[in-house]
Protein backbone atom coordinates (compact mmCIF):
# COMPACT_ATOMS: atom_id res chain seq x y z
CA UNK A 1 21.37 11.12 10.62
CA UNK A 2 21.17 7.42 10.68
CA UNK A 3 22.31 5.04 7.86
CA UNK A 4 19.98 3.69 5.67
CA UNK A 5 21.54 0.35 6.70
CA UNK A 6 20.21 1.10 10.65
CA UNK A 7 17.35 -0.73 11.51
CA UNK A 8 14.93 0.77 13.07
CA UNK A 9 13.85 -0.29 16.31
CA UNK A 10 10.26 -1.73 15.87
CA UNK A 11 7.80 -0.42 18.42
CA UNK A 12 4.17 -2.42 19.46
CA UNK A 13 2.53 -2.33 16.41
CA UNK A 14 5.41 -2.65 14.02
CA UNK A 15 6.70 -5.63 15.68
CA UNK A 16 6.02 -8.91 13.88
CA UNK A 17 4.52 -11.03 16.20
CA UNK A 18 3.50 -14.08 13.38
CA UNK A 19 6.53 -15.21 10.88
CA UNK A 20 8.76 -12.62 13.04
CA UNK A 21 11.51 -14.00 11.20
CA UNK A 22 9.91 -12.62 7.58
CA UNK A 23 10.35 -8.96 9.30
CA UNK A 24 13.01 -6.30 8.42
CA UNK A 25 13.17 -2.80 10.04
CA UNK A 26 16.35 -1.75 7.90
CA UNK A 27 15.46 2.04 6.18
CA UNK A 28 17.01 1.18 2.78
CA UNK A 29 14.51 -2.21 2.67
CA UNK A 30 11.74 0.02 3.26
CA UNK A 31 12.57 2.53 1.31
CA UNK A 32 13.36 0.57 -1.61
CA UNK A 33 9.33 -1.07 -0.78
CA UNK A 34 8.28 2.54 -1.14
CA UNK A 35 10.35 3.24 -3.76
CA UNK A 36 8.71 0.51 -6.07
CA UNK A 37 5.31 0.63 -5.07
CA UNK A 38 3.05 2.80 -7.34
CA UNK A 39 -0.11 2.55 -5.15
CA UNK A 40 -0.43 2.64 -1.28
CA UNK A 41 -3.59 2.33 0.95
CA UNK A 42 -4.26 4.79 3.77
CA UNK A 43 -6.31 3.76 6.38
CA UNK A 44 -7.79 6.17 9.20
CA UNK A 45 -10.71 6.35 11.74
CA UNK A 46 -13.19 8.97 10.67
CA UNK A 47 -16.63 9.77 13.17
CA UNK A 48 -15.62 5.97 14.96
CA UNK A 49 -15.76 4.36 12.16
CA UNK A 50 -13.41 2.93 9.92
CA UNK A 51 -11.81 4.83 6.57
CA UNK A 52 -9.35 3.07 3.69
CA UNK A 53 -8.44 4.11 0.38
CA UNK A 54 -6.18 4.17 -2.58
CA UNK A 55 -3.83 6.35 -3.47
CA UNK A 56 -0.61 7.10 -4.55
CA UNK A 57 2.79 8.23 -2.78
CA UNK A 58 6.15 9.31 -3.22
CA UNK A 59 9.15 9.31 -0.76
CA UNK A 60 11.61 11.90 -0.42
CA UNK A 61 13.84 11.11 2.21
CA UNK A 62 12.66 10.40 5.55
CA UNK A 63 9.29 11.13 4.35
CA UNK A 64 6.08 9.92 2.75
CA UNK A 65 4.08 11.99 0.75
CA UNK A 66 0.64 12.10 -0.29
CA UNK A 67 -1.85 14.37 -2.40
CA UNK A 68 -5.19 14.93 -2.92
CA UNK A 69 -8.05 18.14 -2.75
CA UNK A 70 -8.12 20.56 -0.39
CA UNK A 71 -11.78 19.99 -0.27
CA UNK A 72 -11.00 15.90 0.26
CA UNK A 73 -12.77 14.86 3.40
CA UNK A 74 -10.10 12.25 4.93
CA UNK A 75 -7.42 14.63 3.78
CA UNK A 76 -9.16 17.98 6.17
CA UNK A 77 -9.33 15.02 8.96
CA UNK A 78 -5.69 14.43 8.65
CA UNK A 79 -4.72 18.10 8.75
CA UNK A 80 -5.95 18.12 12.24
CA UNK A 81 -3.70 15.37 13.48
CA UNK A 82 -5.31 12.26 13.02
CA UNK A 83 -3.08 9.28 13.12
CA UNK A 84 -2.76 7.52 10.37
CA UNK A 85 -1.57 3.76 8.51
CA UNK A 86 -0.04 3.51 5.61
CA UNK A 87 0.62 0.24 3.92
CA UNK A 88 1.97 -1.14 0.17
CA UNK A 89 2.48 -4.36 -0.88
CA UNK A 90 4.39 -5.96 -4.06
CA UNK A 91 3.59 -9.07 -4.89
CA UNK A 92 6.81 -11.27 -6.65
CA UNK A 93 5.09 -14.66 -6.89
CA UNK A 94 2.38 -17.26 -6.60
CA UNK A 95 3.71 -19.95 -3.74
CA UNK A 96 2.37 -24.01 -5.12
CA UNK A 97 2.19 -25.85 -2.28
CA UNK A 98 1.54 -29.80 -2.94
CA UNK A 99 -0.92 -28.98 -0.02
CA UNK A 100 -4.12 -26.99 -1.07
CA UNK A 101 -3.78 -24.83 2.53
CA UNK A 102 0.26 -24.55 2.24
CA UNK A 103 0.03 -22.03 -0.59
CA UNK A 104 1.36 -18.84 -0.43
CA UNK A 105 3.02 -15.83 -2.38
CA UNK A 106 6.31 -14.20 -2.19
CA UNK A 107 6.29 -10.38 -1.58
CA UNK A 108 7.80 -7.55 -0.18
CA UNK A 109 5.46 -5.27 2.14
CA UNK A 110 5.67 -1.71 4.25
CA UNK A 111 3.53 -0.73 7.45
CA UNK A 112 3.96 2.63 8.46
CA UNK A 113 1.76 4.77 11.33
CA UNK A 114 2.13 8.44 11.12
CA UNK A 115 0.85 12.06 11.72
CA UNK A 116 0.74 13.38 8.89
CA UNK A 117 1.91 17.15 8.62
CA UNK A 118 0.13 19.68 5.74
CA UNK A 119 2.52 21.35 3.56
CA UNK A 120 1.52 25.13 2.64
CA UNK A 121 4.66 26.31 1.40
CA UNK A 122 3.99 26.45 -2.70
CA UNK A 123 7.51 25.71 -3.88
CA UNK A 124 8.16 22.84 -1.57
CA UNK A 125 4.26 21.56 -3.13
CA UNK A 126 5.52 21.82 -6.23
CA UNK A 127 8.71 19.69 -5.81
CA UNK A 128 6.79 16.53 -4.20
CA UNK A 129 4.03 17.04 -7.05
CA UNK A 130 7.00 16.95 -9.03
CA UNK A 131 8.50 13.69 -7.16
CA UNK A 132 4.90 11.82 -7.65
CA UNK A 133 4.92 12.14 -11.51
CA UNK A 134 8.46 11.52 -12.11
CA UNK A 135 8.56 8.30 -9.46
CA UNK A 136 5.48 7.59 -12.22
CA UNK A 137 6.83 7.88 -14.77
CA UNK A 138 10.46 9.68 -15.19
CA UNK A 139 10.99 12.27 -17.42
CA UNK A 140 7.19 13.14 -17.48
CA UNK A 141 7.11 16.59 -15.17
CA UNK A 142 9.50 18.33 -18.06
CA UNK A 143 7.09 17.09 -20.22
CA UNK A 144 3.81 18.36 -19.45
CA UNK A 145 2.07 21.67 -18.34
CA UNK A 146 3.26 23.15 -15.11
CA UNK A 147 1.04 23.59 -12.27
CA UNK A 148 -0.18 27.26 -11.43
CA UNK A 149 -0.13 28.89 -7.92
CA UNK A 150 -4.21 28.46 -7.80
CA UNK A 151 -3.75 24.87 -8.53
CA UNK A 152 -1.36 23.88 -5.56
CA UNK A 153 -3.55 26.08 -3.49
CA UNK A 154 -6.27 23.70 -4.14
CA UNK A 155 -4.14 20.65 -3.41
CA UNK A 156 -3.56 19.27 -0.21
CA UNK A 157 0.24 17.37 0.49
CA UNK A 158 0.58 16.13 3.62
CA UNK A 159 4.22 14.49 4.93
CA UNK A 160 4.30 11.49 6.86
CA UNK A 161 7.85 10.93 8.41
CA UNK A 162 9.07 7.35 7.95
CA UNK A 163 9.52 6.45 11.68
CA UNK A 164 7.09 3.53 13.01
CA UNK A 165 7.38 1.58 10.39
CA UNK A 166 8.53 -2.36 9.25
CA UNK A 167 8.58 -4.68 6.15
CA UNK A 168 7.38 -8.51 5.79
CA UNK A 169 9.28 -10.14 3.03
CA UNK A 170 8.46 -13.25 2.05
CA UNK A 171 10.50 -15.08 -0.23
CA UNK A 172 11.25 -19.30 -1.77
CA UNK A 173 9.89 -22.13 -1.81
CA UNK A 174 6.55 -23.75 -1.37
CA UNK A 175 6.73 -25.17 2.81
CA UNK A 176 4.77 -28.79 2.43
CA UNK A 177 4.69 -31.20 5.33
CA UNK A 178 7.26 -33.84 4.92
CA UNK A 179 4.77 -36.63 4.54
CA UNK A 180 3.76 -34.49 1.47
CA UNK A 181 6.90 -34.35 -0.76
CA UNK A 182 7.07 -37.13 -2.39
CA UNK A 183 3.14 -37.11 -3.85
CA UNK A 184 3.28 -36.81 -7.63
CA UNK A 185 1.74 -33.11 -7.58
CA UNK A 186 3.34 -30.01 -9.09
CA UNK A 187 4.99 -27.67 -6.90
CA UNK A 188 7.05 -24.51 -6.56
CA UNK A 189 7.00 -20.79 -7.57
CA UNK A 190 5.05 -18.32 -10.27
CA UNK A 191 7.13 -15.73 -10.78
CA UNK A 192 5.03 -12.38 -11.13
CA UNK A 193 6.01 -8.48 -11.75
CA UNK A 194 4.29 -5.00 -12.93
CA UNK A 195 4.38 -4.15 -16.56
CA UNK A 196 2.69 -1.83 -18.67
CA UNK A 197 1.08 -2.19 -22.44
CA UNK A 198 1.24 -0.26 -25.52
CA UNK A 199 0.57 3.08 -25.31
CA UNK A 200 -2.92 4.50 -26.36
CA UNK A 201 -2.86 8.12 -27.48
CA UNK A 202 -5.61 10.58 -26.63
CA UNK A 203 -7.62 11.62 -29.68
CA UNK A 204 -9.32 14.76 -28.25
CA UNK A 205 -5.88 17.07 -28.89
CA UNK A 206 -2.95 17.33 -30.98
CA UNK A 207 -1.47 14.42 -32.07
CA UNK A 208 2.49 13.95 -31.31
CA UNK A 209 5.24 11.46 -31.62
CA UNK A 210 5.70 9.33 -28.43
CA UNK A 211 7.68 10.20 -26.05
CA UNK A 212 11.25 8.84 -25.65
CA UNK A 213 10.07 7.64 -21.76
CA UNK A 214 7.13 6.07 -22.60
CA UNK A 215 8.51 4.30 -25.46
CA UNK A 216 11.10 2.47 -23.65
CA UNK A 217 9.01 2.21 -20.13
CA UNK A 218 9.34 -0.59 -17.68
CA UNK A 219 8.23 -0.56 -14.25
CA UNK A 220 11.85 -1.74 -12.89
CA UNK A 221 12.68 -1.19 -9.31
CA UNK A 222 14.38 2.67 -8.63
CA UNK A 223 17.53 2.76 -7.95
């Protein structure tokens, strides 16, 4: 098995051809994209015409997961081999430019095209269902009801394998034109990252102490 340290070797359509100097093809950088991200996009071509939408993932190993109803539409279209893209994005900061068009942000982003592959097996379901909540929120899948055999029935996972795939990272300073440096106009970077608020407790049940993970949460990079 290769390192997580090999690059990849980018093919066509993973091959920056603008900024090619922003790309990385390393497996740990995109993992570590995939890692973070909670929300990915997944794009397809359904009856010729174009198909995107939101959803989230979880990576175990070489693979991408995703999840959603058996009776899901895009998901029965994938089952039969459709080729897919996959992309996430994390956005680190607001780029001010002294120029109005030289702005920019700094962030770390994933392309990946795939087959994806349905998973019928019900114990390996249950351990990527189990990978989604706890790369969530960690500690949660001990912490709440188990799904039953019916219920992973009705839920499709399908596994894309993390093969054609790159990252665009970009990161520093504003770029102004030279003749632009010295004018008396605030420049540089806003820093930005994920976090979360206080949590609101559902009212319909039983009422219970917060949980330990939820009380100290923060949406810090995996490790």
């Amino acid at each position: 098995m290769a390192s997580p340290d090999t690059p990849s070797e980018p093919t066509e359509r993973t091959r920056l051809q603008r900024n090619p100097k922003r790309a990385v093809y390393d497996r740990k950088t995109i993992h570590a994209i995939l890692d973070e991200a909670m929300l990915c996009h997944l794009a397809v071509s359904m009856d010729g015409a174009p198909c995107i939408i939101p959803t989230i993932h979880t990576r175990i190993g070489d693979a991408l997961y995703l999840h959603g109803s058996t009776h899901n539409r895009l998901f029965r279209h994938l089952a039969t081999g459709a080729e897919a893209c996959l992309s996430v994005t994390l956005l680190d900061g607001l780029v001010l430019a002294r120029s109005g068009l030289h702005h920019s942000m700094n962030y770390r982003s994933v392309i990946l095209y795939a087959q994806g592959t349905v998973i019928d097996d019900l114990a390996e379901k249950n351990r990527v269902l189990e990978a989604l909540v706890e790369g969530l929120i960690p500690g949660r899948w001990a912490d709440s009801r188990q799904p039953t055999d019916s219920e992973r029935r009705a839920t499709a996972v399908l596994r894309f394998p993390i093969t054609e795939a790159s990252a665009k990272v970009r990161q520093g300073p504003p770029i102004d034109d030279d003749r632009d440096r010295d004018l008396p106009i605030w420049a540089g970077i806003l820093p930005t990252r994920l976090c979360v608020g206080e949590p609101i407790q559902d009212q319909a049940g039983q009422i219970v102490p917060l949980p330990a993970y939820l009380r100290d949460y923060d949406r810090l990079p995996r490790t």
